[in-house]
C-alpha atoms as a PDB file:
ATOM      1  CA  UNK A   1     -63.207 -42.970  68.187  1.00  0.00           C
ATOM      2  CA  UNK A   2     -62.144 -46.535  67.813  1.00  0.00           C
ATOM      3  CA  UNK A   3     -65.408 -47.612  65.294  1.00  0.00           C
ATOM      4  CA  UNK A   4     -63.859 -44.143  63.051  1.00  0.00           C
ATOM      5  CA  UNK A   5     -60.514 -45.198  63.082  1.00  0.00           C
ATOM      6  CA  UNK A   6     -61.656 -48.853  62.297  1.00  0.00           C
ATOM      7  CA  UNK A   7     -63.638 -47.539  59.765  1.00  0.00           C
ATOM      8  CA  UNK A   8     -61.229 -45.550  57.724  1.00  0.00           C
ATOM      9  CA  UNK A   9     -58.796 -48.391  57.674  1.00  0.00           C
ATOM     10  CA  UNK A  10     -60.849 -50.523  56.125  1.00  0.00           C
ATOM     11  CA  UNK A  11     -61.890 -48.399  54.234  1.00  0.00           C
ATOM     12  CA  UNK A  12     -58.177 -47.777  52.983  1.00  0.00           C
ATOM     13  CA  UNK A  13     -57.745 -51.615  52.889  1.00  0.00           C
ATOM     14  CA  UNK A  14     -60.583 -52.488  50.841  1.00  0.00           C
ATOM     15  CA  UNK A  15     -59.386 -49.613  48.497  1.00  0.00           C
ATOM     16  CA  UNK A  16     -55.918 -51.083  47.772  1.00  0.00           C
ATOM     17  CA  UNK A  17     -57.085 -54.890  48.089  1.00  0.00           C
ATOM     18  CA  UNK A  18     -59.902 -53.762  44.808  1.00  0.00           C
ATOM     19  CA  UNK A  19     -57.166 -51.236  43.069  1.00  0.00           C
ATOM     20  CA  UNK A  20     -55.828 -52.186  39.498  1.00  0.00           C
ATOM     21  CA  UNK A  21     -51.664 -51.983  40.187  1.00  0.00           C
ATOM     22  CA  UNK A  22     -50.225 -50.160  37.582  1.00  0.00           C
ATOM     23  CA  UNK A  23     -46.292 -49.910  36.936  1.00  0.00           C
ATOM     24  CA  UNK A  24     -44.908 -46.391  35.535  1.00  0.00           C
ATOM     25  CA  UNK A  25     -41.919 -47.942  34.492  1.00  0.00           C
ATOM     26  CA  UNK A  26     -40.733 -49.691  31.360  1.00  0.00           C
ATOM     27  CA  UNK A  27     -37.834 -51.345  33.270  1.00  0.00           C
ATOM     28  CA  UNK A  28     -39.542 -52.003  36.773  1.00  0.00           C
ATOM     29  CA  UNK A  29     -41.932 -54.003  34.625  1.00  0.00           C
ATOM     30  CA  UNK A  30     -39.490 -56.020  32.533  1.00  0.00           C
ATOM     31  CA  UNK A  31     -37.875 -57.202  36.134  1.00  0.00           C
ATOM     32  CA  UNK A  32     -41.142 -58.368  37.882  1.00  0.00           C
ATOM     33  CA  UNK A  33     -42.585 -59.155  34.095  1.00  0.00           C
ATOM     34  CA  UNK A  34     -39.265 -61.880  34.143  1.00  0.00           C
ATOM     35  CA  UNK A  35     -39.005 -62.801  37.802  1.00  0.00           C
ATOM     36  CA  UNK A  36     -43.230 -63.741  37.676  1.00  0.00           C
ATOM     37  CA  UNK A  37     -43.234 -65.009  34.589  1.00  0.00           C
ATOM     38  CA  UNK A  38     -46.047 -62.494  33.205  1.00  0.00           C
ATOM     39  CA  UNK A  39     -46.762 -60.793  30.217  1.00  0.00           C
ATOM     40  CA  UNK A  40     -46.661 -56.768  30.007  1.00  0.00           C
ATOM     41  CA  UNK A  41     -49.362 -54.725  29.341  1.00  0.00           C
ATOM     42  CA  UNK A  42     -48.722 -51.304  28.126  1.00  0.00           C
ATOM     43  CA  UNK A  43     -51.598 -48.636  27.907  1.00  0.00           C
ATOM     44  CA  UNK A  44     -51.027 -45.468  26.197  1.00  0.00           C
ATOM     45  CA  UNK A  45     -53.958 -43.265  27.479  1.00  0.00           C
ATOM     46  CA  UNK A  46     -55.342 -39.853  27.270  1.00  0.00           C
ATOM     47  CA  UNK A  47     -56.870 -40.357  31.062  1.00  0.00           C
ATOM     48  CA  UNK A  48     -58.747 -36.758  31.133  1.00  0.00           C
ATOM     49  CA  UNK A  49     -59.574 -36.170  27.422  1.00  0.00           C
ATOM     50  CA  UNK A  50     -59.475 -38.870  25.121  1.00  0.00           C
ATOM     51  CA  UNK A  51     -63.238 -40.841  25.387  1.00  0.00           C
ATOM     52  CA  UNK A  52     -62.176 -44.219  24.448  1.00  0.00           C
ATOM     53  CA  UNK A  53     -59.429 -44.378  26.915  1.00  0.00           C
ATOM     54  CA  UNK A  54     -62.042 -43.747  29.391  1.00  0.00           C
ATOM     55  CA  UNK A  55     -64.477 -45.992  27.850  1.00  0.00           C
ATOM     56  CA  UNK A  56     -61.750 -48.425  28.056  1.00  0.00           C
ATOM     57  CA  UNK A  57     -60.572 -47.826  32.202  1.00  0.00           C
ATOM     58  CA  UNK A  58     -64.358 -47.921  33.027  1.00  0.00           C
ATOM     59  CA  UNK A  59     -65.409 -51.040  30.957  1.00  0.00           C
ATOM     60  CA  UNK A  60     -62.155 -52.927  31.571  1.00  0.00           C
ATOM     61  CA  UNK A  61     -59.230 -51.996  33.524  1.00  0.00           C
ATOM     62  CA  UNK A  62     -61.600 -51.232  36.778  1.00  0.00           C
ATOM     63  CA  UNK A  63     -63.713 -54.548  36.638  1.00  0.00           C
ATOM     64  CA  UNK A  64     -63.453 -56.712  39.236  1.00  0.00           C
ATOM     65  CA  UNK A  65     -62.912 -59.655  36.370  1.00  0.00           C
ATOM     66  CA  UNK A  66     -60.231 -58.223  34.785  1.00  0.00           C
ATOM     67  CA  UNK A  67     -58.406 -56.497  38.115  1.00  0.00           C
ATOM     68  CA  UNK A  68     -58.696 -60.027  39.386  1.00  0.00           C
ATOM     69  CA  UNK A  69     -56.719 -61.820  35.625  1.00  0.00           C
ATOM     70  CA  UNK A  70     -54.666 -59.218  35.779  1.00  0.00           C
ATOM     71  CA  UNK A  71     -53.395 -59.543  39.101  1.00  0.00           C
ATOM     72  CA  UNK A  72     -51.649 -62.883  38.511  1.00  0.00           C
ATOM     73  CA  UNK A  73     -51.034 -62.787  34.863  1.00  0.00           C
ATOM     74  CA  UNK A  74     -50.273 -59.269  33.642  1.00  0.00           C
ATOM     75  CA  UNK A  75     -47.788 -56.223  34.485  1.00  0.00           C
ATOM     76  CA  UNK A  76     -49.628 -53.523  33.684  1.00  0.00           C
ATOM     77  CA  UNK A  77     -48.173 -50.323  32.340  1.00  0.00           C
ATOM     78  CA  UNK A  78     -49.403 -46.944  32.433  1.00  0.00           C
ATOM     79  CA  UNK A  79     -48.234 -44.603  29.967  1.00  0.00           C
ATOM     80  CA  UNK A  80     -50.325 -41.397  30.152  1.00  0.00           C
ATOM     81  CA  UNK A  81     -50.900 -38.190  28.277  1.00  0.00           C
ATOM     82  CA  UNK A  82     -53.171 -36.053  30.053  1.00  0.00           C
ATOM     83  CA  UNK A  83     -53.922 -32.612  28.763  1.00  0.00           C
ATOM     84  CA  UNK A  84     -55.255 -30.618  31.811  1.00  0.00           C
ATOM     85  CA  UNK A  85     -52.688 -28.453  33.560  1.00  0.00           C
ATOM     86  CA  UNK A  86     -53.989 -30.337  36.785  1.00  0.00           C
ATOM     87  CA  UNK A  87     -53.335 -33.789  35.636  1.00  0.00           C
ATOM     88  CA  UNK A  88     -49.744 -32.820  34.149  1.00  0.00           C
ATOM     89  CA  UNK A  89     -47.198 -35.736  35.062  1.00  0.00           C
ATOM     90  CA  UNK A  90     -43.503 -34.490  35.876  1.00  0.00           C
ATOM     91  CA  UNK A  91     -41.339 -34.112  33.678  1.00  0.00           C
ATOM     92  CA  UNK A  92     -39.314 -37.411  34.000  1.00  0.00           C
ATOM     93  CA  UNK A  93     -42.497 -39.236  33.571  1.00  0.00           C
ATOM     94  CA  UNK A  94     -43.787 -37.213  30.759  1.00  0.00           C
ATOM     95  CA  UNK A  95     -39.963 -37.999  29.362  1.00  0.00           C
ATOM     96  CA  UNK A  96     -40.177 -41.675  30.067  1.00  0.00           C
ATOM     97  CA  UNK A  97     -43.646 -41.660  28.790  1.00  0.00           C
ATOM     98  CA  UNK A  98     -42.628 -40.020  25.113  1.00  0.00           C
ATOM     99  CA  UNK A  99     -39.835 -42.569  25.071  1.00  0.00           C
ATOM    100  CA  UNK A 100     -42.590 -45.457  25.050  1.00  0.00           C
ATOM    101  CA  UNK A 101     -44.537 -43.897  22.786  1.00  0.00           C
ATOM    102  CA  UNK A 102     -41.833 -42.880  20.240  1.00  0.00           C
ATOM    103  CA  UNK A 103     -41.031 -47.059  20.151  1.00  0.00           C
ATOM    104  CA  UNK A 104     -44.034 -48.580  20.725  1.00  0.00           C
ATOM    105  CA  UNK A 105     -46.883 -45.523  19.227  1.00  0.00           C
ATOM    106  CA  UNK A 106     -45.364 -44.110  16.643  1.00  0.00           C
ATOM    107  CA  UNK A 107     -48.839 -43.044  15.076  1.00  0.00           C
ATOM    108  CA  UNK A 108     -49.938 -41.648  18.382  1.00  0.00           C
ATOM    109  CA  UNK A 109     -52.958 -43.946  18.538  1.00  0.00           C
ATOM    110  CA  UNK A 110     -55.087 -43.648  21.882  1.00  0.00           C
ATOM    111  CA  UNK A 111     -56.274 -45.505  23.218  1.00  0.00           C
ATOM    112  CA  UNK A 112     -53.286 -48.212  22.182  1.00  0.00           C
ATOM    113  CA  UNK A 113     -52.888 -51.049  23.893  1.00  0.00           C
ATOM    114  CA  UNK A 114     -49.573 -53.059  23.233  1.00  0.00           C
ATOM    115  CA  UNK A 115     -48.312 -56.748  24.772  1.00  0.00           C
ATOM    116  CA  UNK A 116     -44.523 -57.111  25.750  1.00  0.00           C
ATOM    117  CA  UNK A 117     -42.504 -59.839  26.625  1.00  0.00           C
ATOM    118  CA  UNK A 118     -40.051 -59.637  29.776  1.00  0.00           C
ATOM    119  CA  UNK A 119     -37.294 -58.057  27.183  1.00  0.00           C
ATOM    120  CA  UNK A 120     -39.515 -55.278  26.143  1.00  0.00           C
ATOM    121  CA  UNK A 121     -40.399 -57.285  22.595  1.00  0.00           C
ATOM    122  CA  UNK A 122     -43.825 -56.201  21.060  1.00  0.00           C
ATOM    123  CA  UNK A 123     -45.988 -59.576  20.738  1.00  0.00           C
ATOM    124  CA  UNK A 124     -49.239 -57.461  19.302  1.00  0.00           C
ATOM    125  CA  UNK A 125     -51.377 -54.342  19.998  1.00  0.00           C
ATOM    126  CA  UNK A 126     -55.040 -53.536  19.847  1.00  0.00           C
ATOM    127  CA  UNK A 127     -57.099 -50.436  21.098  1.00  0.00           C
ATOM    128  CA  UNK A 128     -61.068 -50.047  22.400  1.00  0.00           C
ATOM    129  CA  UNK A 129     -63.150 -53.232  21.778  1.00  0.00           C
ATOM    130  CA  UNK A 130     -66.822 -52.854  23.123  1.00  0.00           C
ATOM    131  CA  UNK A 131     -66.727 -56.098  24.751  1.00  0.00           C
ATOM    132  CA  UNK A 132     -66.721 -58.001  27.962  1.00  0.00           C
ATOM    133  CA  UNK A 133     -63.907 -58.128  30.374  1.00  0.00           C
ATOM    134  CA  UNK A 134     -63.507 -61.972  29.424  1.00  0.00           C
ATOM    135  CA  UNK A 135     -63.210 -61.256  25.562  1.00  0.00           C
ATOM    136  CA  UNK A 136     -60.737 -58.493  25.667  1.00  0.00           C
ATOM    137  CA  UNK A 137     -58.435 -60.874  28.241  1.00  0.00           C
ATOM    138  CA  UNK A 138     -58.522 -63.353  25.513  1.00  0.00           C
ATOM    139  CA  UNK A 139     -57.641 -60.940  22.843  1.00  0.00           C
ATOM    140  CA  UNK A 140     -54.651 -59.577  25.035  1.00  0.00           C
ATOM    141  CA  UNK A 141     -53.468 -63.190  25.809  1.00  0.00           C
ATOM    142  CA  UNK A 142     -53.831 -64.424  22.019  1.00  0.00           C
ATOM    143  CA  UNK A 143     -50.587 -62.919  21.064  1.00  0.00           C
END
């Protein structure tokens, strides 16, 4: 019974140590964006429909390279649009997520990809690149 229980905890340790952290919140990331001194990410995704966005979470966003950058350089910010009645956000979020989108994707471009400074400024935006990890941290940190 111990091994089990020793098991599933590190099981559930492992999971969180390897996890990309992602902020839901435009304001909780301008605090820890200014108090760490780290830019914001902001990823407008269409997590269970839109192909690129998925392209883009599987070839980026989940690598071990880029969870690892991330972690001490970026805030990242999720701002999703699922479609399926099972992925539906509540409705604050889905609120909070139009309100991002109606400043920062006005065309409605997914996958969109937009840098922030700690006020909330737009420094530049890009969407899918098919390219490493390494390459598309460069491109983010360029602006």
């Amino acid at each position: 019974m111990k091994i089990k229980m020793l098991i599933v905890f590190f099981m559930l340790f492992s999971a969180s140590i390897f996890s990309q952290d992602w902020v839901l919140d435009i304001e909780e990331a301008k605090t820890i964006s200014e108090k760490e001194n780290k830019i914001i990410v902001l990823v407008f995704q269409g997590s269970d429909w839109c192909g690129p966005c998925i392209k883009l979470d599987r070839e980026i966003w989940q690598t071990e390279t880029f969870k690892s950058y991330a972690a001490t350089h970026f805030v990242m910010l999720k701002a999703d649009f699922p479609k399926r009645k099972k992925n539906a956000l509540g409705e604050a979020q889905e609120k909070h997520n139009n309100a991002l989108a109606e400043k920062y994707n006005k065309n409605g471009y997914f996958p969109y990809v937009v840098v922030l400074d700690s006020k909330g400024k737009e420094l530049g935006a890009l969407g899918y690149k098919k390219t490493t990890p390494e390459a598309y941290i460069n491109l983010l940190e360029s602006f």
